[in-house]
N, C-alpha and C. Protein backbone atom coordinates (compact mmCIF):
# COMPACT_ATOMS: atom_id res chain seq x y z
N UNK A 1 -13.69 21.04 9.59
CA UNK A 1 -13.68 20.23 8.36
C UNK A 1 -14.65 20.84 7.35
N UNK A 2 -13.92 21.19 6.29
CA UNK A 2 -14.99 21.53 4.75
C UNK A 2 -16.07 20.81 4.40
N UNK A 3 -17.24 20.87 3.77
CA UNK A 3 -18.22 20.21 3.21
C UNK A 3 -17.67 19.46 2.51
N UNK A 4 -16.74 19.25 1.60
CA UNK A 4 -16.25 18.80 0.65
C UNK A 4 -15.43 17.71 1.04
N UNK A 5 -14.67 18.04 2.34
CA UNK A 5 -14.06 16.79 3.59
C UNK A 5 -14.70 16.05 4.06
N UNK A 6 -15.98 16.87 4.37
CA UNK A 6 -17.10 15.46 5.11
C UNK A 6 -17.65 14.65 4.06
N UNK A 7 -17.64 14.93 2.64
CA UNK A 7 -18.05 14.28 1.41
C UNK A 7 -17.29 13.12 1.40
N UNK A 8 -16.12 13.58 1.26
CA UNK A 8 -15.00 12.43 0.27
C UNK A 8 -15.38 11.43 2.27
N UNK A 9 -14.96 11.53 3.11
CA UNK A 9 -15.22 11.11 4.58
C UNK A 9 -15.79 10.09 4.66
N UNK A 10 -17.67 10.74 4.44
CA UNK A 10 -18.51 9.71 4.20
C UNK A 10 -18.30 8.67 3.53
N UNK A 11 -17.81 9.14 2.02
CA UNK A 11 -17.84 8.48 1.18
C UNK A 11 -17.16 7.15 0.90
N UNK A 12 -15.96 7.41 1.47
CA UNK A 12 -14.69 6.82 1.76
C UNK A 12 -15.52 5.81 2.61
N UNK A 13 -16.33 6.19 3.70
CA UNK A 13 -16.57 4.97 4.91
C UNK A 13 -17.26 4.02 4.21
N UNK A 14 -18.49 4.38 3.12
CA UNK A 14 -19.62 3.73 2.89
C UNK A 14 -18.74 2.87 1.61
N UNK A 15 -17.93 2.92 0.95
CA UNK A 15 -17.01 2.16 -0.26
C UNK A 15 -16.75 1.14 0.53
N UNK A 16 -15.62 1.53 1.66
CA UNK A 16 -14.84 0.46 2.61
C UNK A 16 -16.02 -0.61 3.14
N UNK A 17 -17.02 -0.28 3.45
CA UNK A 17 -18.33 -0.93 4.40
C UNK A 17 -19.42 -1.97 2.97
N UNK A 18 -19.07 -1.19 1.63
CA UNK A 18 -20.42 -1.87 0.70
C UNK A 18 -19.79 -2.37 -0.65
N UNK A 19 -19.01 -1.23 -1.03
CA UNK A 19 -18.04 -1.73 -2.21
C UNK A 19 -18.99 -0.39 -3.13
N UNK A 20 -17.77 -0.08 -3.98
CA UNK A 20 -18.32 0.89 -4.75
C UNK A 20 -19.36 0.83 -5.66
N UNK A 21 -20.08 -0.50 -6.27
CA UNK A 21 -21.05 -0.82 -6.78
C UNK A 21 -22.71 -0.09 -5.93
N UNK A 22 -22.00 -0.26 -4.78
CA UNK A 22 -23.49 0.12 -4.12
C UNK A 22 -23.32 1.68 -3.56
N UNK A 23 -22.53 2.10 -3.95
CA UNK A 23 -21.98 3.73 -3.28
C UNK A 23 -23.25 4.20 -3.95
N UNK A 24 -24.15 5.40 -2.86
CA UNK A 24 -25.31 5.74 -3.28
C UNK A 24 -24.78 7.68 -3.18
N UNK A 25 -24.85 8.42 -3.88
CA UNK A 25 -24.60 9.77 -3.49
C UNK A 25 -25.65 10.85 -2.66
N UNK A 26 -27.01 9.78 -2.85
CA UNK A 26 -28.42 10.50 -1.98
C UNK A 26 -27.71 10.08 -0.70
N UNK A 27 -27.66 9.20 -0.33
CA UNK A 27 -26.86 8.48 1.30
C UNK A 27 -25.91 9.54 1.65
N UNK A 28 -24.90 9.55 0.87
CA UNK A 28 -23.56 10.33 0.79
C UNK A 28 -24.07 11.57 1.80
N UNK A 29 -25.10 12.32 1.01
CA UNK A 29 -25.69 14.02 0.96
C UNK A 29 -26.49 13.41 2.35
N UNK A 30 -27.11 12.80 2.62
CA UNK A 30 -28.04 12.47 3.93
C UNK A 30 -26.97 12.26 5.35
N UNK A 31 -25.92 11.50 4.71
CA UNK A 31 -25.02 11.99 5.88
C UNK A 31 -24.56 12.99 6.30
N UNK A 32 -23.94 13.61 5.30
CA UNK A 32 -23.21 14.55 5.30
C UNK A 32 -23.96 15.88 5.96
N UNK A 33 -25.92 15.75 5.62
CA UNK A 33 -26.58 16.61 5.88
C UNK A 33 -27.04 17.76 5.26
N UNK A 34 -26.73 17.47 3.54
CA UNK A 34 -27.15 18.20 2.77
C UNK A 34 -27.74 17.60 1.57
N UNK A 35 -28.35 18.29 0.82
CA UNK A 35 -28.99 17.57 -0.55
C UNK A 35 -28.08 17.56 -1.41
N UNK A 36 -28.59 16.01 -2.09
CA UNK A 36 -27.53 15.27 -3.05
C UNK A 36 -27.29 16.17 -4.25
N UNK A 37 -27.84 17.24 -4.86
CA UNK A 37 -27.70 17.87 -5.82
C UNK A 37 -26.34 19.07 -5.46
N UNK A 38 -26.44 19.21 -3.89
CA UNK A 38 -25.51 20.09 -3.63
C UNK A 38 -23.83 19.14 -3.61
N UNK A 39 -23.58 18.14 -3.77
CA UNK A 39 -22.62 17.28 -4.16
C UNK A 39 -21.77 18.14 -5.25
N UNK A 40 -22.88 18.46 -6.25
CA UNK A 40 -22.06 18.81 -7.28
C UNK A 40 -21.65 20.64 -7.80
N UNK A 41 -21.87 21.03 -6.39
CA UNK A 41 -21.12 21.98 -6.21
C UNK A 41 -19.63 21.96 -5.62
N UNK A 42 -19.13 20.66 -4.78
CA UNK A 42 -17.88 20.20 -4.49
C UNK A 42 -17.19 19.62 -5.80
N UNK A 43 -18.26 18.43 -6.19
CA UNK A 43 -17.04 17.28 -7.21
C UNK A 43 -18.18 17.80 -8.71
N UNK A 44 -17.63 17.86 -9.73
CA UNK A 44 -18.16 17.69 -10.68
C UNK A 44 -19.14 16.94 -11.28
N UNK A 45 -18.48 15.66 -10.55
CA UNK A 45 -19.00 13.90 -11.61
C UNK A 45 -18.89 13.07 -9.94
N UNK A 46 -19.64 12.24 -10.05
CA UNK A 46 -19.13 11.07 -9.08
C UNK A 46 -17.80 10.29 -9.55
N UNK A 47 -17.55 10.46 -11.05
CA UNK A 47 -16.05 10.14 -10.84
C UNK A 47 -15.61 10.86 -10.44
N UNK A 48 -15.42 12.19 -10.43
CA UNK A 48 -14.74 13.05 -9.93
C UNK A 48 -14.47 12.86 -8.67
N UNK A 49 -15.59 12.67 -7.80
CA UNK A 49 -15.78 11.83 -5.86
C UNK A 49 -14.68 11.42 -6.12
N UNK A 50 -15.25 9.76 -6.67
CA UNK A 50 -13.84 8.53 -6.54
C UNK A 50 -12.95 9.29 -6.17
N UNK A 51 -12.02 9.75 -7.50
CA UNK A 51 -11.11 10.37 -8.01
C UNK A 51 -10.35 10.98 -6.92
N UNK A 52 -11.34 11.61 -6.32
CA UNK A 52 -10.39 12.49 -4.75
C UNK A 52 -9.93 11.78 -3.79
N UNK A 53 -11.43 10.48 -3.29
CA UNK A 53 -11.33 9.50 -2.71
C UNK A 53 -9.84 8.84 -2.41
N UNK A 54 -9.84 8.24 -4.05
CA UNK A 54 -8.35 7.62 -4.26
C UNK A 54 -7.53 8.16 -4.20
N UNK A 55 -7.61 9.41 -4.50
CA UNK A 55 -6.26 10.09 -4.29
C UNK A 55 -5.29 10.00 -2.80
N UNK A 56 -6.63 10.68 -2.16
CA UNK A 56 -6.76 10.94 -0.64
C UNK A 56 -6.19 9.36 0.24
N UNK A 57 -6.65 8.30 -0.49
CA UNK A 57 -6.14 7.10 0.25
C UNK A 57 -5.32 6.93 -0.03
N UNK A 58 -4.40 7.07 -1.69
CA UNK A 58 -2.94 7.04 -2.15
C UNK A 58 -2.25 7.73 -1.29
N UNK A 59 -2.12 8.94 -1.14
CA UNK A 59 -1.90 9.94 -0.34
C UNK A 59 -1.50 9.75 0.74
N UNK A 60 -2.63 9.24 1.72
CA UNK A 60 -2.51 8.66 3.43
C UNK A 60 -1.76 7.75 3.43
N UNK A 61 -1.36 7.09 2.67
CA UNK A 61 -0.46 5.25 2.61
C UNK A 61 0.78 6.13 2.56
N UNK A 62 0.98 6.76 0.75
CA UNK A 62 2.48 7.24 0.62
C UNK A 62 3.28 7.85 2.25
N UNK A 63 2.02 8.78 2.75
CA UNK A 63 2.61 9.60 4.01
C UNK A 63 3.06 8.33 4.76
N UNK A 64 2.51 7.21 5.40
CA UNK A 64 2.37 6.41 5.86
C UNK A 64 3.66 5.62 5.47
N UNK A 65 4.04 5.17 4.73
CA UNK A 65 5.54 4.58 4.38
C UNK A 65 6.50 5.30 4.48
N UNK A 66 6.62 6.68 3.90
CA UNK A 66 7.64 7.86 3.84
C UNK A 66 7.79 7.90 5.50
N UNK A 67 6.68 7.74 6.29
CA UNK A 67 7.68 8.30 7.93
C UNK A 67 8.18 7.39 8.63
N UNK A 68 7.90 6.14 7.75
CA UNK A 68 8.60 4.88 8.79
C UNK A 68 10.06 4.20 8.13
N UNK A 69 10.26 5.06 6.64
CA UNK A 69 11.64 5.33 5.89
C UNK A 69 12.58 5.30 6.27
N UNK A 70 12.95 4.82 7.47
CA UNK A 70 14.12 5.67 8.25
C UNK A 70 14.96 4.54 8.30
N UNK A 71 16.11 4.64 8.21
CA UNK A 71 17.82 3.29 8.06
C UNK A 71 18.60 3.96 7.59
N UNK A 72 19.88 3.45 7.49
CA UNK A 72 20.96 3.49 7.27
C UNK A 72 21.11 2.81 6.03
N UNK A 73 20.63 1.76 5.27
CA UNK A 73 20.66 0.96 3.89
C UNK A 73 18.59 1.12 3.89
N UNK A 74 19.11 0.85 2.60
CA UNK A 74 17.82 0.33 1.61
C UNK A 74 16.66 -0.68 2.24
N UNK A 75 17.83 -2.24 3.47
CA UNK A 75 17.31 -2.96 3.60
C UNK A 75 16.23 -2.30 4.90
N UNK A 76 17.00 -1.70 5.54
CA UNK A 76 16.35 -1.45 6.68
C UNK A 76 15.11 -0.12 6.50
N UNK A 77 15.13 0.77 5.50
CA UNK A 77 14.44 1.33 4.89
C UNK A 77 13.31 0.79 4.49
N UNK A 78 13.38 -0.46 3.66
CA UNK A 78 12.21 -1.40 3.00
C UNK A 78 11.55 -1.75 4.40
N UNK A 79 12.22 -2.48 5.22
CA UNK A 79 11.46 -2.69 6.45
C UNK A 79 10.92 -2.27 7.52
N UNK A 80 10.94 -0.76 7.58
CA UNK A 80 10.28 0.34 8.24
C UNK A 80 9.14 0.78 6.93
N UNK A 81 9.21 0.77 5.53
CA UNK A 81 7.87 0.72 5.06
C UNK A 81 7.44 -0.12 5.42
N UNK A 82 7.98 -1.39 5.97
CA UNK A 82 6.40 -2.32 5.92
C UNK A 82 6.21 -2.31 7.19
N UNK A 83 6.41 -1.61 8.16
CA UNK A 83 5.77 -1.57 9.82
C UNK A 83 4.69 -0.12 9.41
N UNK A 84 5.29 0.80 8.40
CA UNK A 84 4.64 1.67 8.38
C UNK A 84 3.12 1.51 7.35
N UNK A 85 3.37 0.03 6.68
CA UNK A 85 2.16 -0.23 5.80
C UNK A 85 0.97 -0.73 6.77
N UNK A 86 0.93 -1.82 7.79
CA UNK A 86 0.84 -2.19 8.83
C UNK A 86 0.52 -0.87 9.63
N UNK A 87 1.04 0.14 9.97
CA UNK A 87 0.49 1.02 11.04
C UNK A 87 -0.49 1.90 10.05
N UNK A 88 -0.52 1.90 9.21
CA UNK A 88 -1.68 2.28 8.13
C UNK A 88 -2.98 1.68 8.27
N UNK A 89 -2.82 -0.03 8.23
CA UNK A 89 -4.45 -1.26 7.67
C UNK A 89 -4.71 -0.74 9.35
N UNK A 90 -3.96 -0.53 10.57
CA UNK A 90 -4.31 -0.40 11.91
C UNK A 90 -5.34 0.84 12.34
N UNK A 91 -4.64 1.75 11.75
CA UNK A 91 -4.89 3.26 12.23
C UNK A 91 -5.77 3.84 11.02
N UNK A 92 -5.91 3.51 9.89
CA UNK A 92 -7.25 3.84 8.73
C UNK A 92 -7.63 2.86 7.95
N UNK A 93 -8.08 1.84 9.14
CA UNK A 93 -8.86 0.37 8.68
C UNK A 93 -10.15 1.31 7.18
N UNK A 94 -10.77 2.00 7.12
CA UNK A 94 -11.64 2.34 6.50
C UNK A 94 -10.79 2.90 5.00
N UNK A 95 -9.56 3.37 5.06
CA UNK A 95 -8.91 3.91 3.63
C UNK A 95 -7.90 2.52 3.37
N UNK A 96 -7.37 1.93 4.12
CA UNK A 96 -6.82 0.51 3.78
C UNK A 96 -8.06 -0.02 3.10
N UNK A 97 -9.43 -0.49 3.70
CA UNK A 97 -10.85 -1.14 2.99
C UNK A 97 -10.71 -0.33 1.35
N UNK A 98 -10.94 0.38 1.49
CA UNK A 98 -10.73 0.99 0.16
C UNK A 98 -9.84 1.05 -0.80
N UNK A 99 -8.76 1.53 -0.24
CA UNK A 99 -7.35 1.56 -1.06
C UNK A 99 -7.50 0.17 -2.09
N UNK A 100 -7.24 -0.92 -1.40
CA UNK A 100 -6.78 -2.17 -1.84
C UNK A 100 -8.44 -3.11 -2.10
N UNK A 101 -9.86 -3.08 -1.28
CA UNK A 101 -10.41 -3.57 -2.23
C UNK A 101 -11.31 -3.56 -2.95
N UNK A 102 -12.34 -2.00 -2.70
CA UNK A 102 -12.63 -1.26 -3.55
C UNK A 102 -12.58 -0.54 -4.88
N UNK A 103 -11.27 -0.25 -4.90
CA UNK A 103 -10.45 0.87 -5.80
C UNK A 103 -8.99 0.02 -6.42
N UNK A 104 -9.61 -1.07 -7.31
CA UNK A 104 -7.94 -1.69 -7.91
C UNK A 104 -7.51 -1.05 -8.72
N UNK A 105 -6.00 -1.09 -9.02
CA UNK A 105 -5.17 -0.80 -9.90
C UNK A 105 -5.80 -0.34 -11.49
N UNK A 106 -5.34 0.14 -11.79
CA UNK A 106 -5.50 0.62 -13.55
C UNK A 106 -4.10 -0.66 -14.08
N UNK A 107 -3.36 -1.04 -13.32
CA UNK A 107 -1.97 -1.53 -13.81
C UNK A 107 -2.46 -3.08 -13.89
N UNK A 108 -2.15 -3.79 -15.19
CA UNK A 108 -2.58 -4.97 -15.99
C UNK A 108 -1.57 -5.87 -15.97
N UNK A 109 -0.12 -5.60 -16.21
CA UNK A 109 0.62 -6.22 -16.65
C UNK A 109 2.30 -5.57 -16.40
N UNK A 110 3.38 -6.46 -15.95
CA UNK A 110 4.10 -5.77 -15.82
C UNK A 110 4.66 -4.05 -17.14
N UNK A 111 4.49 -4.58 -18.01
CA UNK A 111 5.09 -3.80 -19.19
C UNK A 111 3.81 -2.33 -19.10
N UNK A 112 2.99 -2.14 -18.25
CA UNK A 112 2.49 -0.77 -18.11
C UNK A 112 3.49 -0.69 -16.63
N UNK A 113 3.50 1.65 -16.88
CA UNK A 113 4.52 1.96 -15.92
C UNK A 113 3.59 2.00 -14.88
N UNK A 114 4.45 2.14 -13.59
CA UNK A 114 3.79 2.32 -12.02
C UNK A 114 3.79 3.93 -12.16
N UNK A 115 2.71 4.23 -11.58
CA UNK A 115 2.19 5.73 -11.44
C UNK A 115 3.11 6.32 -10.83
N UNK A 116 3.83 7.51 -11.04
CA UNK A 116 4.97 7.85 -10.20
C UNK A 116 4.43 8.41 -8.58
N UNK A 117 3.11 8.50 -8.83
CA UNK A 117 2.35 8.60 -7.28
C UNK A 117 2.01 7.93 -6.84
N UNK A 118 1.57 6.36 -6.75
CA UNK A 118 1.07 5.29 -6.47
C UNK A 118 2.46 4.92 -5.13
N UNK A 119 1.71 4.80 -4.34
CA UNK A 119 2.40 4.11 -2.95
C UNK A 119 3.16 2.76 -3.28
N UNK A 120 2.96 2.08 -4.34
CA UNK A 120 3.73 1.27 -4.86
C UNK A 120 4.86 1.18 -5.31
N UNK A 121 4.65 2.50 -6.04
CA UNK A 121 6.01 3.05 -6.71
C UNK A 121 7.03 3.24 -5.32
N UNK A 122 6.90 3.37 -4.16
CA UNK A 122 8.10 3.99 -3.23
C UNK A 122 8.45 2.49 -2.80
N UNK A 123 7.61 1.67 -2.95
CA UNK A 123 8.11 0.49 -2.15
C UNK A 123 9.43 -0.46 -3.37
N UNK A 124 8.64 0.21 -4.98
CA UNK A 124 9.58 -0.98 -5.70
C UNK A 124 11.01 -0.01 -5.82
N UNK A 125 11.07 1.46 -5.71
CA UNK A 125 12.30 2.25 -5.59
C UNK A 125 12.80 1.44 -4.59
N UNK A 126 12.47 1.33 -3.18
CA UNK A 126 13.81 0.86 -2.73
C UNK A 126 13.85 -0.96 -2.78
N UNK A 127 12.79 -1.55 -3.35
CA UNK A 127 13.59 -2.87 -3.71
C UNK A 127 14.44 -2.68 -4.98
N UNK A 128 14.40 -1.85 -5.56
CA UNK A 128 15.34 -1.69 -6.44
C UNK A 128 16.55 -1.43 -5.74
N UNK A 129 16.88 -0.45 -4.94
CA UNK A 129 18.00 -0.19 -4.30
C UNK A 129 18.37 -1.05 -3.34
N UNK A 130 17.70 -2.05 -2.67
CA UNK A 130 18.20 -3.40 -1.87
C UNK A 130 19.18 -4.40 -3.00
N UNK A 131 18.37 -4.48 -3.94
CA UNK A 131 19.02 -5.36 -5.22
C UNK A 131 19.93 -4.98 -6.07
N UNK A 132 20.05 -3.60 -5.62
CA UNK A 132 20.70 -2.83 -6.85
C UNK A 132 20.29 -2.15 -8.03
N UNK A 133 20.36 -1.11 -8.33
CA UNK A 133 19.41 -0.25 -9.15
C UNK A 133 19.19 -1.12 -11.14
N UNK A 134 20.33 -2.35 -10.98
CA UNK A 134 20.00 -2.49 -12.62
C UNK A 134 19.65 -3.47 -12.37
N UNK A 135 19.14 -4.13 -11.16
CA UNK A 135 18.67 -6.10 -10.74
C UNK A 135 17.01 -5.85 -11.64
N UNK A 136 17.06 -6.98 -12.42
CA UNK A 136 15.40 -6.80 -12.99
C UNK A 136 14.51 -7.83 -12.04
N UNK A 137 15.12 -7.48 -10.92
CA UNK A 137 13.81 -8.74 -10.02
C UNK A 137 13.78 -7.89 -9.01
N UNK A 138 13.86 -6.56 -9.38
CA UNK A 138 12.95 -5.89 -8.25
C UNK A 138 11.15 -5.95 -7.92
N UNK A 139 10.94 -6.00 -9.21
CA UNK A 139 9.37 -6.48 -8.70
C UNK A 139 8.98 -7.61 -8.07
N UNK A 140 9.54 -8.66 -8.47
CA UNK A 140 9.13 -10.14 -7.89
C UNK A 140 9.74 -9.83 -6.09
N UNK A 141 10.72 -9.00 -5.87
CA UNK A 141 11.08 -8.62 -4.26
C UNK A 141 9.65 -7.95 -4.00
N UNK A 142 9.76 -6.69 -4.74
CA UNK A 142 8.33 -5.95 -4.10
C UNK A 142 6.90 -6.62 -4.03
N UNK A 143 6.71 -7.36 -4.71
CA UNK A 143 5.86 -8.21 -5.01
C UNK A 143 5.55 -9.06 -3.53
N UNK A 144 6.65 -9.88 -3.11
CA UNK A 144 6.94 -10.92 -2.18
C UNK A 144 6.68 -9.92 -1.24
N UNK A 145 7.10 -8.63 -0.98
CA UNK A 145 7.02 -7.96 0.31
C UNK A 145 5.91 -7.66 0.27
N UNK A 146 5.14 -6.91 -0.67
CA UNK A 146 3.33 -6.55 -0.63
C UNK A 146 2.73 -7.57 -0.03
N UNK A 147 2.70 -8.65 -0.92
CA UNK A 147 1.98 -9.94 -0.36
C UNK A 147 1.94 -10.30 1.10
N UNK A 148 3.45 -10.52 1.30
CA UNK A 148 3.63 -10.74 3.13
C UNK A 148 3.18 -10.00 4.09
N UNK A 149 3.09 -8.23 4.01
CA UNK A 149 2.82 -7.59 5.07
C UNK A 149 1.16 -7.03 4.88
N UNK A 150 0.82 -6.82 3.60
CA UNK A 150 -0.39 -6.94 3.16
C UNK A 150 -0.97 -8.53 4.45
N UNK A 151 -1.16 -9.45 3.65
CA UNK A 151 -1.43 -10.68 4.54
C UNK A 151 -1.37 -10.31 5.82
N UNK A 152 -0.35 -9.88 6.58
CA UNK A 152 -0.23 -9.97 7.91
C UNK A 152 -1.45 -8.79 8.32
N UNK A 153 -1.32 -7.97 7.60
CA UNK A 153 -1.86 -6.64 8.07
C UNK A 153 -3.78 -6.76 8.01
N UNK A 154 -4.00 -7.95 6.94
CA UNK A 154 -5.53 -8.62 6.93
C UNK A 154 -5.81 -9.59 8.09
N UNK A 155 -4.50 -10.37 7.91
CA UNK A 155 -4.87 -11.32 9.56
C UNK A 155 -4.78 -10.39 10.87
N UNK A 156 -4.42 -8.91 11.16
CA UNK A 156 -4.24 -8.53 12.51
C UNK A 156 -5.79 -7.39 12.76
N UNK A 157 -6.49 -7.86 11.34
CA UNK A 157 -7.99 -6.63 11.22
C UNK A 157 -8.89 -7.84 11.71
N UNK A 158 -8.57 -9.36 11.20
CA UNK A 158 -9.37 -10.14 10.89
C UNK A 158 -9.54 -11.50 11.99
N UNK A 159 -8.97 -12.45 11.82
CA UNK A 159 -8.45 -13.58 12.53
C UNK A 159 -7.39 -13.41 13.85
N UNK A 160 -7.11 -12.01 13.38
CA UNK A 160 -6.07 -12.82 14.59
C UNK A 160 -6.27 -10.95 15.16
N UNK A 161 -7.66 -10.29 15.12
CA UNK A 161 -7.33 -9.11 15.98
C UNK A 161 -7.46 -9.23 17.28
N UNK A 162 -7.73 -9.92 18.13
CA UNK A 162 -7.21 -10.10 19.35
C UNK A 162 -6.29 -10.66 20.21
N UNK A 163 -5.30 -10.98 19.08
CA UNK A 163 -3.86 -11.47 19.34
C UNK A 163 -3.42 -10.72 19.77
N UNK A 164 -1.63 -10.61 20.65
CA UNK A 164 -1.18 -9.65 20.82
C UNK A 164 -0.45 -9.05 19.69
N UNK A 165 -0.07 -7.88 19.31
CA UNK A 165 0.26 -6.91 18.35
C UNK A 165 1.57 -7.04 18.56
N UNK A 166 2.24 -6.71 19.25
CA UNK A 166 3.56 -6.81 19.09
C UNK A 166 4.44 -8.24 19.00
N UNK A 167 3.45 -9.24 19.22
CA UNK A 167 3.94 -10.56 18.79
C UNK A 167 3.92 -10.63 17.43
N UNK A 168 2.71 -10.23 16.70
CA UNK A 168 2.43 -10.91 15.41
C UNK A 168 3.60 -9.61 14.61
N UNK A 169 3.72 -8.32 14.85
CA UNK A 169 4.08 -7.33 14.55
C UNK A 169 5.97 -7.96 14.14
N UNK A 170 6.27 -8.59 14.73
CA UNK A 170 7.67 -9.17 15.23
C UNK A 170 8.13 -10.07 14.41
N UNK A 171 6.94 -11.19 14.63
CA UNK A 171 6.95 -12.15 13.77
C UNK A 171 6.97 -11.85 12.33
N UNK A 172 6.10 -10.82 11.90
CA UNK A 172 6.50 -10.37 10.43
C UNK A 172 6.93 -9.68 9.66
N UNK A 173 8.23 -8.85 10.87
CA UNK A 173 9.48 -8.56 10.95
C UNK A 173 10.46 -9.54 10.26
N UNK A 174 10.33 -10.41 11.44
CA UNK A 174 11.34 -11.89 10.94
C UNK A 174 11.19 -12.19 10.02
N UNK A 175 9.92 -12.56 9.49
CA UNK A 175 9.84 -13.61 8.38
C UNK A 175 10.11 -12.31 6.92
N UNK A 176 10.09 -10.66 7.37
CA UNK A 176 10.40 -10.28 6.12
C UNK A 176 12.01 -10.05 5.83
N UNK A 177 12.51 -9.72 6.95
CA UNK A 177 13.71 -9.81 7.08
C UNK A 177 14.26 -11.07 6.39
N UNK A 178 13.87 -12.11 6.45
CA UNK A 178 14.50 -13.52 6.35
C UNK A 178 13.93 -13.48 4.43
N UNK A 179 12.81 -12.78 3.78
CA UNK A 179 13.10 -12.82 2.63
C UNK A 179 13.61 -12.13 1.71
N UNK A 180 13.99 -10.60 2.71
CA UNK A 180 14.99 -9.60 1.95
C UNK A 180 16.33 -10.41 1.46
N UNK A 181 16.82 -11.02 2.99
CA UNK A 181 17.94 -11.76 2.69
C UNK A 181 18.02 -13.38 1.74
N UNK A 182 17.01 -13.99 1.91
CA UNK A 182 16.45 -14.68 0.30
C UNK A 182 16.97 -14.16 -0.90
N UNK A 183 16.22 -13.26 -1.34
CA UNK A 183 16.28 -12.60 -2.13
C UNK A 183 17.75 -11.86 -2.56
N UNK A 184 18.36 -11.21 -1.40
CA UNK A 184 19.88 -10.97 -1.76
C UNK A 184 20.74 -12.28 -1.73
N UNK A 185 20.58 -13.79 -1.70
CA UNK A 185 21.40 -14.27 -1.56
C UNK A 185 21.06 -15.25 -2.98
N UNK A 186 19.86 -14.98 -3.63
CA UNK A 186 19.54 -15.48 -4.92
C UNK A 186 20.22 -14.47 -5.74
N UNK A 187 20.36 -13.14 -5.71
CA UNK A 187 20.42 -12.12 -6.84
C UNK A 187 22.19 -11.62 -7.01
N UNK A 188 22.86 -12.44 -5.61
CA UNK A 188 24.19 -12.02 -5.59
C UNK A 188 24.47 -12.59 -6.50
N UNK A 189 26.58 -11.85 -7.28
CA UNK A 189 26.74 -12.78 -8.20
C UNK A 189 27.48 -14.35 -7.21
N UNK A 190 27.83 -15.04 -8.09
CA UNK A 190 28.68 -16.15 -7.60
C UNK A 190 30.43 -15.68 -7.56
N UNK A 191 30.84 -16.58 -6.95
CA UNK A 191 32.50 -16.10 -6.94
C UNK A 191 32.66 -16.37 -8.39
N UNK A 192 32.62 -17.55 -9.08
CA UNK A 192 32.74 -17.64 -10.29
C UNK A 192 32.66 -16.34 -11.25
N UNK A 193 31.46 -15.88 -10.92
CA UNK A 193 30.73 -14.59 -11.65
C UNK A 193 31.95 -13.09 -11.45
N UNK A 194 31.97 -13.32 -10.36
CA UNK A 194 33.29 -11.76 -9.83
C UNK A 194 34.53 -11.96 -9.92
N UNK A 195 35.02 -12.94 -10.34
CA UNK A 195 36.58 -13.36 -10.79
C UNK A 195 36.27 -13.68 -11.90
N UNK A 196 35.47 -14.03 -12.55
CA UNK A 196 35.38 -14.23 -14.16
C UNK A 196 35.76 -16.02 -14.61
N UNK A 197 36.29 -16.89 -13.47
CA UNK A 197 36.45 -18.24 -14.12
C UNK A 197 34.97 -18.61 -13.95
N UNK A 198 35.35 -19.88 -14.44
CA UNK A 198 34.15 -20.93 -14.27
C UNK A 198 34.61 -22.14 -13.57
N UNK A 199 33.79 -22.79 -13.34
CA UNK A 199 34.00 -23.97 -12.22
C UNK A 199 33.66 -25.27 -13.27
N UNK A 200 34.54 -25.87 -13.26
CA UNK A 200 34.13 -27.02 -14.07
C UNK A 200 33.57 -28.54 -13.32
């Protein structure tokens, strides 16, 4: 591992553990085992740190959804990202700490775009393609799915880590499964709608 690996490393641990307010870069260099001035022969700026930081945790998530991608439809696609969001908060409890509550969004409001790199962006592509690529309630789907497996993935670090895993893992399977299909059975048209009468 590079000097520059054990930097962002440290760095990454002590955000997840204090919150970036208290991120110290003398600490950083004392771990790492070198002097804090030599920092800025790796990163420029301590934004610059962040900057890699986040990247590096964007990064680990995107990989992290992209390999659990795998179906035959959209639906079953969406729901292997979220076992694979979940085998993420499991397996880099310290870049999950960070990712999500360290390091928030730049994004304010729906009407700013999603970063075309942001791990977000892959999840609302395929609620778009569950709903159909011109449905405008793909966010309020992606939305509903963040929330749910997010949640689950805080209760299996937190409250409920000595539960069994493949129970709770199952369970929020079901319950996402059960709001994909919610969701497709709000966004279908009506018969009315695909024959063109109306029902009086």
């Amino acid at each position: 591992m590079s000097t520059a690996d054990e930097i962002v490393q440290v760095c990454t641990q002590m955000i997840a553990c204090d919150g970036v307010a208290k991120l110290s870069l003398r600490k950083v260099a004392a771990q790492v085992g070198i002097k804090a001035p030599s920092i800025y022969e790796h990163f420029r700026s301590k934004d610059h740190l962040l900057s890699e930081v986040r990247r590096r945790a964007a990064t680990a998530l995107h990989q992290a959804l992209m390999a659990q991608s795998k179906g035959n439809t959209p639906r079953e696609q969406l729901l292997g990202m979220a076992e694979g969001y979940q085998d993420f908060a499991c397996t880099q409890p310290a870049l999950f700490a960070l990712f999500f509550a360290a390091l928030p969004s730049d994004r304010i409001n729906l009407a700013d775009n999603v970063s075309h790199d942001s791990p977000y962006a892959v999840l609302l592509d395929c609620a778009r393609r569950v709903l159909g690529d011109s449905s405008a309630d793909a966010e309020g789907l992606c939305f509903g799915v963040w929330a749910l497996v997010h949640g689950a993935a805080v209760l299996r670090q937190t409250h409920l880590r000595n539960f069994a895993h493949p129970v709770v893992a199952e369970a929020t399977r079901q319950a996402l499964g059960a709001l994909l299909d919610g969701w497709l059975a709000r966004t279908a048209p009506s018969p009315a709608a695909q024959t063109g009468f109306a029902v009086s």
